[in-house]
N, C-alpha and C. Protein backbone atom coordinates (compact mmCIF):
# COMPACT_ATOMS: atom_id res chain seq x y z
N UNK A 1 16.29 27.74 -4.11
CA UNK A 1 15.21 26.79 -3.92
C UNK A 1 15.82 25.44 -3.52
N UNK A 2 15.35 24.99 -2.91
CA UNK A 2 16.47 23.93 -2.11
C UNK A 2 15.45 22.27 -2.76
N UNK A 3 16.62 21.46 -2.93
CA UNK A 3 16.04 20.60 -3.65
C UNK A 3 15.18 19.24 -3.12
N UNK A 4 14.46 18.83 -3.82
CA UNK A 4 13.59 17.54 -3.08
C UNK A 4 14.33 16.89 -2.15
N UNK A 5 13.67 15.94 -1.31
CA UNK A 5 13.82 14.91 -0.90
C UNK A 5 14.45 13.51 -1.66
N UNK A 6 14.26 12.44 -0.67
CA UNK A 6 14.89 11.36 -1.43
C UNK A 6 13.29 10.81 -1.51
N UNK A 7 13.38 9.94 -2.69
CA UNK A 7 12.27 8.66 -2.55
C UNK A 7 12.17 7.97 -1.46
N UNK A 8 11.28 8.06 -0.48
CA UNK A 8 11.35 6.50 0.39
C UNK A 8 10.36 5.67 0.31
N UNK A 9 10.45 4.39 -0.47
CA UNK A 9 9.82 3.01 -0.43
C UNK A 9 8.70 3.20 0.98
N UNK A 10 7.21 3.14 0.68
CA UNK A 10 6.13 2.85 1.51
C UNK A 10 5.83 1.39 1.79
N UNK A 11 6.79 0.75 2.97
CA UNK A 11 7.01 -0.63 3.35
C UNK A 11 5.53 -1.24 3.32
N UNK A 12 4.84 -0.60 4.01
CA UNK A 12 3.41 -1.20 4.42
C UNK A 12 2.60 -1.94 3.18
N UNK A 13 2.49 -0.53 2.37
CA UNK A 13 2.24 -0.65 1.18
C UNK A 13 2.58 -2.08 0.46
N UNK A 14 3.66 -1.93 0.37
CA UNK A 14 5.28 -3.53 -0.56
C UNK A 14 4.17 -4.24 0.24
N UNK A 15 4.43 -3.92 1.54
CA UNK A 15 3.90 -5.37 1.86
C UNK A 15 2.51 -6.20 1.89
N UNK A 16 1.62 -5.27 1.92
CA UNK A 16 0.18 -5.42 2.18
C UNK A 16 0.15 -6.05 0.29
N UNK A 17 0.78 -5.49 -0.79
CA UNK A 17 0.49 -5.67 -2.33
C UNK A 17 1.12 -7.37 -2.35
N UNK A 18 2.24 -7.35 -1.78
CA UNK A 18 2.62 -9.06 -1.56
C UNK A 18 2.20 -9.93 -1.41
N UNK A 19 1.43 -9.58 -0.09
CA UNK A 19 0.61 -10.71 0.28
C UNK A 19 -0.40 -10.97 -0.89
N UNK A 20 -1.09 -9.93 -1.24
CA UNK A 20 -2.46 -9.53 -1.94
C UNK A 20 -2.03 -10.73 -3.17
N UNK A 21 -0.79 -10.62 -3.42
CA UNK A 21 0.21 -11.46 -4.73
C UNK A 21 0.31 -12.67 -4.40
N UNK A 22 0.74 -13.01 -3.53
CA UNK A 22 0.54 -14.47 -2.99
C UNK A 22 -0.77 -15.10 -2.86
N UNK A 23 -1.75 -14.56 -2.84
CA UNK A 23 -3.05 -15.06 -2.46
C UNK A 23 -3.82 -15.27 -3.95
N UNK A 24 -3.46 -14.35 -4.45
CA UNK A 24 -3.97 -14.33 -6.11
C UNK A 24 -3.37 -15.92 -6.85
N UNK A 25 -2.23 -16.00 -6.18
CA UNK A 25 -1.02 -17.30 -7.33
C UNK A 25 -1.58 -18.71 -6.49
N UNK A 26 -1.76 -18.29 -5.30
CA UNK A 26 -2.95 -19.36 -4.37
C UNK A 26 -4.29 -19.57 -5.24
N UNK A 27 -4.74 -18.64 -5.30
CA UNK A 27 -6.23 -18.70 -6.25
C UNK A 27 -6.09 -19.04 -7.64
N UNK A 28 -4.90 -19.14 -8.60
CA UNK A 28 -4.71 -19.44 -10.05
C UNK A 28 -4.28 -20.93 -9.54
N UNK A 29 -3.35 -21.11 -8.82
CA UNK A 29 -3.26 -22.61 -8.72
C UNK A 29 -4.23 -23.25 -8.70
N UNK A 30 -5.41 -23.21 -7.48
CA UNK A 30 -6.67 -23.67 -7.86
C UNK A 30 -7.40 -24.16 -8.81
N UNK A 31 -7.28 -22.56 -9.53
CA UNK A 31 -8.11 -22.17 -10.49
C UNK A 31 -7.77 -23.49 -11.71
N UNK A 32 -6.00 -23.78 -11.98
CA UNK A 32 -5.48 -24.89 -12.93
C UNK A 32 -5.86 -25.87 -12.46
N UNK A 33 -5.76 -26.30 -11.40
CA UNK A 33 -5.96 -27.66 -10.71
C UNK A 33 -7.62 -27.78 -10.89
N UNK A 34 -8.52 -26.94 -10.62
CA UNK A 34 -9.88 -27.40 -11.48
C UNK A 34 -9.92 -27.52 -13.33
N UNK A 35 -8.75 -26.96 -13.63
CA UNK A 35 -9.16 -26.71 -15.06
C UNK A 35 -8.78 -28.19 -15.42
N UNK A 36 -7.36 -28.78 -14.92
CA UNK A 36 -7.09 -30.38 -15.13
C UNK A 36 -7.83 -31.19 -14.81
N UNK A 37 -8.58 -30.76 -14.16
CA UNK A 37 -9.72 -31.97 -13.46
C UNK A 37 -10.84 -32.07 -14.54
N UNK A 38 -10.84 -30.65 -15.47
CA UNK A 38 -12.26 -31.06 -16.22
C UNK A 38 -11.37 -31.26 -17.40
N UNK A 39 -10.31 -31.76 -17.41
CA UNK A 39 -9.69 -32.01 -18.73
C UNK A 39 -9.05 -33.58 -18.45
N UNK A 40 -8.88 -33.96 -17.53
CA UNK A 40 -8.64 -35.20 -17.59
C UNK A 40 -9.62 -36.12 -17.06
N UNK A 41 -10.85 -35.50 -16.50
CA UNK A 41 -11.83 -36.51 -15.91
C UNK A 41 -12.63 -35.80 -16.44
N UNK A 42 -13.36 -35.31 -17.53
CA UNK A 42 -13.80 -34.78 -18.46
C UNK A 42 -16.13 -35.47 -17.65
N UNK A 43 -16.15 -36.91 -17.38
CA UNK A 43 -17.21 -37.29 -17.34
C UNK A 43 -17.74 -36.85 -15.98
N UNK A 44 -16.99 -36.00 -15.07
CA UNK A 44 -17.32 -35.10 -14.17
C UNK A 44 -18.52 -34.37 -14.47
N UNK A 45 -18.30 -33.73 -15.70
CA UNK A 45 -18.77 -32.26 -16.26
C UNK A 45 -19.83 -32.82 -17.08
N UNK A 46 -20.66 -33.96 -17.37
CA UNK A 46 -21.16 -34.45 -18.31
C UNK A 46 -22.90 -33.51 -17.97
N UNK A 47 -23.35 -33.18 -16.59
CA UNK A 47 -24.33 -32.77 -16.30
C UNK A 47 -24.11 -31.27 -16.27
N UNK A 48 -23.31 -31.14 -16.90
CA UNK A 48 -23.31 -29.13 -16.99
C UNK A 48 -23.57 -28.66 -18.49
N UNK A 49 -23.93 -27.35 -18.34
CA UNK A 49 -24.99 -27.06 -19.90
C UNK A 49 -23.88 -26.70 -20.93
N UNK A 50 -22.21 -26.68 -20.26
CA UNK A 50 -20.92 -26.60 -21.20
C UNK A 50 -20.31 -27.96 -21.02
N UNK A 51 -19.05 -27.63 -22.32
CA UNK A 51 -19.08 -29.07 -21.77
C UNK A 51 -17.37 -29.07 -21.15
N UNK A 52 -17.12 -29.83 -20.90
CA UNK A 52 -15.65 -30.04 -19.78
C UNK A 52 -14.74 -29.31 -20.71
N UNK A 53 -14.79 -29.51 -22.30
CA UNK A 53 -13.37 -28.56 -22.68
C UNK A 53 -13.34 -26.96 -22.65
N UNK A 54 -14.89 -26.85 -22.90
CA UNK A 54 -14.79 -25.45 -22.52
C UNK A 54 -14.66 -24.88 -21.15
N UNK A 55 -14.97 -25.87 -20.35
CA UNK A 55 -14.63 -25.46 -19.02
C UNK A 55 -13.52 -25.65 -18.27
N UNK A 56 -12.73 -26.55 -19.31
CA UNK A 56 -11.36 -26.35 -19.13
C UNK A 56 -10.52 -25.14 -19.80
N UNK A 57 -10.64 -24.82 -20.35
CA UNK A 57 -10.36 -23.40 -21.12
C UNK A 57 -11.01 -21.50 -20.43
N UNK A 58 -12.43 -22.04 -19.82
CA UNK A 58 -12.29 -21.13 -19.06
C UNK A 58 -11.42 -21.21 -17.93
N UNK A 59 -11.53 -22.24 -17.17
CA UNK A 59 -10.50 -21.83 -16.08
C UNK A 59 -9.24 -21.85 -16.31
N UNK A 60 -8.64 -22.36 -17.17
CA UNK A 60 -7.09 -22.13 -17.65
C UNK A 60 -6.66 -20.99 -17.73
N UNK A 61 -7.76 -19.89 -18.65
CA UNK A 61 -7.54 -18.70 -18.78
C UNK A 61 -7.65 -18.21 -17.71
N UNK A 62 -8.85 -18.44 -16.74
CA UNK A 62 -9.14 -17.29 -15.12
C UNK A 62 -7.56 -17.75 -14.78
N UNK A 63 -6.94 -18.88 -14.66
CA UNK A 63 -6.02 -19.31 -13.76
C UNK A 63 -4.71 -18.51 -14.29
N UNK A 64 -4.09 -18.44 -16.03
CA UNK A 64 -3.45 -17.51 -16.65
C UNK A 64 -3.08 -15.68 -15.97
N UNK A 65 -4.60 -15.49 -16.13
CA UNK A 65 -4.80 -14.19 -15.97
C UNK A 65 -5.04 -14.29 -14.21
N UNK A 66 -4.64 -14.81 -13.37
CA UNK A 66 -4.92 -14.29 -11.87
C UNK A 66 -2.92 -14.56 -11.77
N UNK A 67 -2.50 -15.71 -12.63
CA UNK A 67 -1.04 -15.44 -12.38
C UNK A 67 -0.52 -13.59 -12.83
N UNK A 68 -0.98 -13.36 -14.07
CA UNK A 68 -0.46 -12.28 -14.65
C UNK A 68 -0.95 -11.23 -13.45
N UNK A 69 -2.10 -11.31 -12.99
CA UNK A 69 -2.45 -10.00 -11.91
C UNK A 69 -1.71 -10.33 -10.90
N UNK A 70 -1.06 -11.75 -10.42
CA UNK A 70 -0.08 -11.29 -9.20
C UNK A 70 1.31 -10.98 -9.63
N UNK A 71 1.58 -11.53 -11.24
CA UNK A 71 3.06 -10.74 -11.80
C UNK A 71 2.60 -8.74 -11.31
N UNK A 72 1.83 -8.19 -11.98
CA UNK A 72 1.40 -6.90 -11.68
C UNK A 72 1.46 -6.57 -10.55
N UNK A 73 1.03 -7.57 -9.38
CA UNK A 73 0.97 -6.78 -7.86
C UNK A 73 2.61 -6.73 -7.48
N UNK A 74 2.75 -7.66 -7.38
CA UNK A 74 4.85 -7.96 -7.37
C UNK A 74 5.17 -6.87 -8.16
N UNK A 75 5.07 -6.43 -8.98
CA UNK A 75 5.66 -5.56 -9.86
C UNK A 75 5.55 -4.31 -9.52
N UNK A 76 4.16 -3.88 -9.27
CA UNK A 76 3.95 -2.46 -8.65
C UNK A 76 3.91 -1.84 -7.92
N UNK A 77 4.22 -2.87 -6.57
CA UNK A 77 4.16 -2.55 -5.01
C UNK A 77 5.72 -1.76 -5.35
N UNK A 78 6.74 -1.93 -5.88
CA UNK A 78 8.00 -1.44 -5.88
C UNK A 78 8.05 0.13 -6.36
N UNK A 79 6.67 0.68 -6.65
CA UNK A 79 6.14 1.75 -7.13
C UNK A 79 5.56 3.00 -6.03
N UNK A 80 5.72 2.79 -4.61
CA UNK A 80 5.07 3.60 -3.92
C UNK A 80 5.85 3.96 -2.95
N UNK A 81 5.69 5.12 -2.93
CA UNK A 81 6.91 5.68 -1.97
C UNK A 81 6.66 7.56 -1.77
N UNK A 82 7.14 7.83 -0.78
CA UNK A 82 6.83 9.15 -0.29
C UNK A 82 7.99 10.04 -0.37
N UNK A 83 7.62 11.29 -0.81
CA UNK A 83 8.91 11.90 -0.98
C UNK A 83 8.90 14.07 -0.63
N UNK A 84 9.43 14.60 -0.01
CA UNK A 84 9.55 15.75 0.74
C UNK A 84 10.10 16.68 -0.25
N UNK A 85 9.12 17.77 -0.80
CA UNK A 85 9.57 18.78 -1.82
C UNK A 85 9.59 20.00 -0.78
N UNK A 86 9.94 21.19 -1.54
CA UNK A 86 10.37 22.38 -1.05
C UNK A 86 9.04 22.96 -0.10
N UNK A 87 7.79 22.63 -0.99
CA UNK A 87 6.55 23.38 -0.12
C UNK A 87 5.24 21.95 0.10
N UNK A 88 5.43 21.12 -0.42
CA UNK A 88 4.63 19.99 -0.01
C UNK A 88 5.40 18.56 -0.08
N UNK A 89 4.49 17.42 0.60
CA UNK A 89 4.96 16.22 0.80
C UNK A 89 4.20 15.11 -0.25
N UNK A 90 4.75 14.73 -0.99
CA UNK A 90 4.47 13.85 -2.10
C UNK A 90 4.08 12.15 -1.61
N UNK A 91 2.97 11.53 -2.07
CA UNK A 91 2.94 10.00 -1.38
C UNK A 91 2.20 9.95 -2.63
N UNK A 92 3.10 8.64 -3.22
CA UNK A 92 2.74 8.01 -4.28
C UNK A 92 2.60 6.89 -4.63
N UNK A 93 1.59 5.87 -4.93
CA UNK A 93 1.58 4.46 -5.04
C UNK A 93 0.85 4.78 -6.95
N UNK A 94 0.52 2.93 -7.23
CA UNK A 94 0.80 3.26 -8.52
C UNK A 94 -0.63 3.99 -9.04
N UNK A 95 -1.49 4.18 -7.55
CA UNK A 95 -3.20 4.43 -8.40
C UNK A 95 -3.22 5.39 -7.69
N UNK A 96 -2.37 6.38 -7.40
CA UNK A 96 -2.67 7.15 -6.23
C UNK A 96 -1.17 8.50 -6.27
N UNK A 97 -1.50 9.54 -6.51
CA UNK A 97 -0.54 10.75 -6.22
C UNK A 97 -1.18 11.91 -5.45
N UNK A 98 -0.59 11.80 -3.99
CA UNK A 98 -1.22 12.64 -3.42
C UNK A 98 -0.49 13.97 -2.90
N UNK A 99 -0.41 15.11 -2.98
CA UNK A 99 -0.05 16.11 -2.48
C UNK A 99 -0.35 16.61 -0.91
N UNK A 100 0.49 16.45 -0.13
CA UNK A 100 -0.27 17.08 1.34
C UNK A 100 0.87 18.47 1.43
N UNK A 101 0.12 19.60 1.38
CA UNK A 101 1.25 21.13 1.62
C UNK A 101 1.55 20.89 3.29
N UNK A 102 2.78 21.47 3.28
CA UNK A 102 3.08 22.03 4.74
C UNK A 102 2.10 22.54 5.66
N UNK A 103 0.98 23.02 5.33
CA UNK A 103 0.40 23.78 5.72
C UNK A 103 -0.66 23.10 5.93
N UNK A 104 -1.36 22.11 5.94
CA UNK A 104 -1.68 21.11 6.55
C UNK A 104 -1.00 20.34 7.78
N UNK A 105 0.33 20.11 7.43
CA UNK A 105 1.34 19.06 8.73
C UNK A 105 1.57 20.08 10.04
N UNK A 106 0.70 19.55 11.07
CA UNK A 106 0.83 20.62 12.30
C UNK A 106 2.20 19.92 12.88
N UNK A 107 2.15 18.09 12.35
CA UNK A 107 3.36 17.91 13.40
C UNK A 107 3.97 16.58 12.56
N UNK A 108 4.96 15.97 12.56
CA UNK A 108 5.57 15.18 12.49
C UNK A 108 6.24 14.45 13.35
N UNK A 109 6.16 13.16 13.92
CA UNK A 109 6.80 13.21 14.92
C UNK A 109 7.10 10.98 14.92
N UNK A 110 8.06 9.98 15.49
CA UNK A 110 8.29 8.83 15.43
C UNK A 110 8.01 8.42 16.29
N UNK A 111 6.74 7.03 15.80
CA UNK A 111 6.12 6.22 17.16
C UNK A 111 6.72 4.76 16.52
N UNK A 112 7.23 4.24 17.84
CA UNK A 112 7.20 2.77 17.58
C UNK A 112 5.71 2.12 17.04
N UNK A 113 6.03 1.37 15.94
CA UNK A 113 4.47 0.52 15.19
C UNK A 113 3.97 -0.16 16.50
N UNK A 114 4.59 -0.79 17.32
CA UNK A 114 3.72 -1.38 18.77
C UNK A 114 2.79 -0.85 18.93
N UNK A 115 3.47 0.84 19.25
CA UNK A 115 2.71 1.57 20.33
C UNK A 115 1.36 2.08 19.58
N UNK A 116 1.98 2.31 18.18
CA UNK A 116 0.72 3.22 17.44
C UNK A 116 -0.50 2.20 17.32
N UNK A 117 -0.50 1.18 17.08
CA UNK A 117 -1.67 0.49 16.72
C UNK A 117 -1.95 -0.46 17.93
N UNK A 118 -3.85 -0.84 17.74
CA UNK A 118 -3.85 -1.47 18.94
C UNK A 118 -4.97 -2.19 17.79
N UNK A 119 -4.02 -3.14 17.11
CA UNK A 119 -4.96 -4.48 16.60
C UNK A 119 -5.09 -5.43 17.06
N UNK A 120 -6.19 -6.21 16.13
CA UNK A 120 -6.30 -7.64 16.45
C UNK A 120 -6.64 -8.24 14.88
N UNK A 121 -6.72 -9.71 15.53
CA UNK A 121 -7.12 -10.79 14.32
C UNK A 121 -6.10 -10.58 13.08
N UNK A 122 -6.40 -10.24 12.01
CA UNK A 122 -5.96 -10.27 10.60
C UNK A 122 -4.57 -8.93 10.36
N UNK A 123 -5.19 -8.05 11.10
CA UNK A 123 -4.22 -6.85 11.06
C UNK A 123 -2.71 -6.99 11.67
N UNK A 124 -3.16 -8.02 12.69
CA UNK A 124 -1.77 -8.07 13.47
C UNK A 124 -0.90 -9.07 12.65
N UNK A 125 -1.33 -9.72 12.01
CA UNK A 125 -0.39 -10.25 11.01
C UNK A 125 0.34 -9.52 9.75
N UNK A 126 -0.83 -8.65 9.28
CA UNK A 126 -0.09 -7.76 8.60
C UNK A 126 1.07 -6.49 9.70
N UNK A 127 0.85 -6.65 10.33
CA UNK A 127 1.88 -5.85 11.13
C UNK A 127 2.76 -6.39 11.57
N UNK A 128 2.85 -7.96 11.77
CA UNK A 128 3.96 -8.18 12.73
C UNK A 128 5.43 -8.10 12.24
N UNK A 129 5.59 -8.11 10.93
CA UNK A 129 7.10 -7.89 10.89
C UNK A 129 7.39 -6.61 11.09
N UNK A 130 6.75 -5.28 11.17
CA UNK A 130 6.93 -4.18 11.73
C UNK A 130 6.71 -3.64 13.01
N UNK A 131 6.52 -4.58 13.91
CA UNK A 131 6.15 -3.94 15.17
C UNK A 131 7.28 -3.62 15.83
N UNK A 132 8.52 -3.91 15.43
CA UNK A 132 9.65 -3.02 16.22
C UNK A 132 10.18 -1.92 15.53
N UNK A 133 9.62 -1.73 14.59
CA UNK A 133 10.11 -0.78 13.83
C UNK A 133 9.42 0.76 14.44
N UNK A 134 9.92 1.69 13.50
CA UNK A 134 9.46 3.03 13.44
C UNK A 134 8.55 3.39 12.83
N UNK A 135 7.71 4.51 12.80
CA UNK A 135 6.72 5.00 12.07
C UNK A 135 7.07 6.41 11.96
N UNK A 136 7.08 7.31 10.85
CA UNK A 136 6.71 8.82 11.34
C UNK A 136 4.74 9.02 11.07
N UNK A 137 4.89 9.41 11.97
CA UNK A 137 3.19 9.95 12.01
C UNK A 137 3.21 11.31 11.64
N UNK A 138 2.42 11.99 10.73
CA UNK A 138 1.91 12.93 10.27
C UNK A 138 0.54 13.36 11.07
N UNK A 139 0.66 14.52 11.75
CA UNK A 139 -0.69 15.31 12.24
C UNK A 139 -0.80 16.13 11.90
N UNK A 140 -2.14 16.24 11.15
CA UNK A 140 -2.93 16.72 9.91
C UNK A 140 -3.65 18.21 10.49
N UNK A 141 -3.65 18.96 9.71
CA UNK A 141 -5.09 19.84 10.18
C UNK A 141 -6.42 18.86 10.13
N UNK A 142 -6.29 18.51 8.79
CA UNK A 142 -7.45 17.91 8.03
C UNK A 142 -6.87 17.04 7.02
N UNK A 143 -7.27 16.10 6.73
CA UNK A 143 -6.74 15.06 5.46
C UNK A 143 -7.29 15.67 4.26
N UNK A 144 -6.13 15.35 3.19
CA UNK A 144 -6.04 15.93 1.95
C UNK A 144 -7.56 15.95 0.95
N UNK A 145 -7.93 14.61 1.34
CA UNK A 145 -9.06 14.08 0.60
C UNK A 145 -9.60 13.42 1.83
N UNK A 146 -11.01 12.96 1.71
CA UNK A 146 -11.98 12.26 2.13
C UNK A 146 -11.40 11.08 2.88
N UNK A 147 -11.78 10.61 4.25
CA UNK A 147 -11.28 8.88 4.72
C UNK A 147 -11.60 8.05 3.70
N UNK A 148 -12.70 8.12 3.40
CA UNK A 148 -13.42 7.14 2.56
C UNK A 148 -12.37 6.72 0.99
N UNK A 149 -12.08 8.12 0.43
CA UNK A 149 -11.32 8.15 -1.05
C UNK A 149 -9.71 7.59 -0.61
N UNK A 150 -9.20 7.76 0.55
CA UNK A 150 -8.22 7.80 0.97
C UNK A 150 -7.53 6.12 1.04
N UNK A 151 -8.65 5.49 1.99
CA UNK A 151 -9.12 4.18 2.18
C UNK A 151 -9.25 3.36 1.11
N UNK A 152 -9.68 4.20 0.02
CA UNK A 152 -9.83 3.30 -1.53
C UNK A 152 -8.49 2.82 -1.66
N UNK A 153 -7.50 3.45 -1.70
CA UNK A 153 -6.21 3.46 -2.41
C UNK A 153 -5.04 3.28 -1.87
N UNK A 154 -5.71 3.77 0.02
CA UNK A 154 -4.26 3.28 0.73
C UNK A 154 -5.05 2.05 1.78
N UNK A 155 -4.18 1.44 2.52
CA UNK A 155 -4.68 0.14 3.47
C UNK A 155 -5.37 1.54 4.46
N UNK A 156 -6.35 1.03 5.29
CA UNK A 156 -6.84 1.37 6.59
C UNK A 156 -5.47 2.06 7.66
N UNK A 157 -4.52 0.89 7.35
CA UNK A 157 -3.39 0.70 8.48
C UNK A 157 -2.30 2.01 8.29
N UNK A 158 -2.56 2.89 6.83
CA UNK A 158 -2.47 4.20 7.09
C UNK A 158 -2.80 4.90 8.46
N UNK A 159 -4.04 4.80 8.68
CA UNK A 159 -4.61 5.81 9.41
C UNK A 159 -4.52 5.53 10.92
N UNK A 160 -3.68 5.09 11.71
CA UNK A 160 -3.99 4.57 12.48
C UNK A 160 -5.05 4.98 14.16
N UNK A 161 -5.94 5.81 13.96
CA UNK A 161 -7.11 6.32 14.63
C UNK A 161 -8.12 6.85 13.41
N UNK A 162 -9.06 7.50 14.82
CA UNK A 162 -10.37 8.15 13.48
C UNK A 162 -9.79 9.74 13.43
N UNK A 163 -8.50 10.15 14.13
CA UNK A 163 -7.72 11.53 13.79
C UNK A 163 -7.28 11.78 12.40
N UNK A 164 -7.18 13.21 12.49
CA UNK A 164 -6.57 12.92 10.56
C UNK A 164 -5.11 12.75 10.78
N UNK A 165 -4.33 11.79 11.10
CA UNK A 165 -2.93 11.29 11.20
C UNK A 165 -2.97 10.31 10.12
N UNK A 166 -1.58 10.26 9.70
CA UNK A 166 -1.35 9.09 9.05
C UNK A 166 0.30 8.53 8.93
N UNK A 167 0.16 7.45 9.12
CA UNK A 167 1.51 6.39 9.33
C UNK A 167 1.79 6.07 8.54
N UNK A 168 3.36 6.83 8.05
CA UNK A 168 4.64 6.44 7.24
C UNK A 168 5.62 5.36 7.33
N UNK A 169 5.76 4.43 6.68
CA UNK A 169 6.46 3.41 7.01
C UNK A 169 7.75 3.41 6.22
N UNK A 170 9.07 3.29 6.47
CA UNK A 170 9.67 3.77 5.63
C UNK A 170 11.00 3.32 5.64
N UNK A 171 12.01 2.65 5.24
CA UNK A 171 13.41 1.45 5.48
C UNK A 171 14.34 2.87 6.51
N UNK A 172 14.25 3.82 5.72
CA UNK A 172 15.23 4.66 7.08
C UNK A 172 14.43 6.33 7.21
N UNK A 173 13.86 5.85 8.22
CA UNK A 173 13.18 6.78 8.83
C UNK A 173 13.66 8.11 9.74
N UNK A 174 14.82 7.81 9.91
CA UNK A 174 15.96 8.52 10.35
C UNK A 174 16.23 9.62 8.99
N UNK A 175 16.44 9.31 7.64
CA UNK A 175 16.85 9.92 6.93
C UNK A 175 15.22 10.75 6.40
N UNK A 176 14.18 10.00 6.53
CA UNK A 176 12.74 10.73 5.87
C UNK A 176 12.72 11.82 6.76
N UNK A 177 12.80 11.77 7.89
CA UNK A 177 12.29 12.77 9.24
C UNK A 177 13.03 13.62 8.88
N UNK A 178 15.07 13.30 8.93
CA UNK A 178 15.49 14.61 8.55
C UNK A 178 15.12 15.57 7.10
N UNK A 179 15.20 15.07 6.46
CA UNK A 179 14.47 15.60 4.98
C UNK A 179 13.59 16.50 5.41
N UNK A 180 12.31 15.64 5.53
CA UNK A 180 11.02 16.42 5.97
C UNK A 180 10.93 17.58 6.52
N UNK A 181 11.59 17.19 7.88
CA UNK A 181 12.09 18.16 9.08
C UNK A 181 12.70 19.70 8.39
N UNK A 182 13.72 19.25 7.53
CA UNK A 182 14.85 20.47 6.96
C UNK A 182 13.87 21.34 5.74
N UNK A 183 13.41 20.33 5.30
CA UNK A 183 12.38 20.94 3.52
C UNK A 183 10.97 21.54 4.45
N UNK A 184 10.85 21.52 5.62
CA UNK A 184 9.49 21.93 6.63
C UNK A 184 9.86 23.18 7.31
N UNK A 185 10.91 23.43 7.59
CA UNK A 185 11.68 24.08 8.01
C UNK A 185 11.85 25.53 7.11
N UNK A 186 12.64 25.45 6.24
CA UNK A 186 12.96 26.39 5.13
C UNK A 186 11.65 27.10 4.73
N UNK A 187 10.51 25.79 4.30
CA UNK A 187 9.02 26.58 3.48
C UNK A 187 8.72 27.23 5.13
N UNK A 188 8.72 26.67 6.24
CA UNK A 188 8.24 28.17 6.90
C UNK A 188 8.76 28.97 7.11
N UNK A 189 9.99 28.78 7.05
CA UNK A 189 10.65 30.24 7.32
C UNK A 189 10.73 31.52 5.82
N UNK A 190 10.10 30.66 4.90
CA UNK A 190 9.94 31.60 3.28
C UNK A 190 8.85 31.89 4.06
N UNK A 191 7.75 31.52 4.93
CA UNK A 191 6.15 32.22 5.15
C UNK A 191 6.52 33.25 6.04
N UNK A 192 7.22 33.45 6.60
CA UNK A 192 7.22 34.79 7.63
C UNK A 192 7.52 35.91 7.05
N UNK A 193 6.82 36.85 7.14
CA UNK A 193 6.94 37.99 6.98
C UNK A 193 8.59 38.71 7.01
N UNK A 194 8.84 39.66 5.97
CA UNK A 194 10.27 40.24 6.09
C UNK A 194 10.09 41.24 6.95
């Protein structure tokens, strides 16, 4: 029985949870910088039905707890990563373990990120430090689960058409393909008939 794959880190993923982390520690800063405002200019708040200390205390806490949820996003993006077993392909983030069998993957094959996507506005920023990079694309019979369930848990920028494909992002893609390739290899040649 020939043994797993390696782990490979789902870049997209790291990165899309980063940002998501940065924007949260953007929104707690805020969140303090109103809480000081009703704590040191307190006669601001004099026409609200609380009064400024408690509304300094709520937002201290929202502002607390949006730091601690971007400690969590930083923390768990380092958690997702895809990995090539003997008869299926493993993709795992921290809310999400998905199984796709061989027998689903009609093809595997490496597109430059340029070529595969044709965004605009917001997306192309999340893409641009990868657009010279590699992708392996996965072509599906059919996706494992639903677009919709899929979409919950991974970015859109998985999928890159309305085909059931989906885009692997991965630090050495050279080494995922061969894996894949060799562990894809073996399980079909166990399916053929003696």
């Amino acid at each position: 029985m020939p043994r797993p794959g390696s782990r490979h880190p789902l870049l997209l993923y790291a990165h899309i949870l980063k940002r998501w982390a940065y924007l949260v520690v953007l929104l707690g800063i805020l969140l303090l910088a109103l809480a000081l405002v009703a704590y040191f200019f307190p006669e601001r708040f004099t026409a609200s039905v609380v009064s400024a200390e408690t509304i300094f205390w709520i937002l201290s806490g929202t502002a607390v707890f949006a730091f601690i949820l971007a400690l969590f996003l930083l923390t768990v993006r380092r958690f997702a990563y895809v990995q090539p077993f003997e008869n299926h392909l493993r993709i795992v983030t921290p809310f999400l373990r998905l199984k796709i069998s061989y027998r689903r993957i009609r093809q595997a094959s490496s597109v430059e990120v340029a070529r595969l996507y044709r965004v605009r506005g917001r997306r192309v920023a999340i893409l641009r430090p990868f657009m010279k990079s590699t992708a392996i694309v996965l072509e599906l019979n059919k996706l494992p689960l639903s677009r919709i369930a899929l979409e919950f848990f991974l970015s859109p920028l998985f999928f890159p058409d309305q085909s059931p494909r989906i885009a692997l992002l991965v630090p050495d893609w050279i080494k995922f393909s061969t894996e894949l390739e060799s562990l894809r290899s073996v399980w079909q040649d166990s399916q053929r008939p003696v």
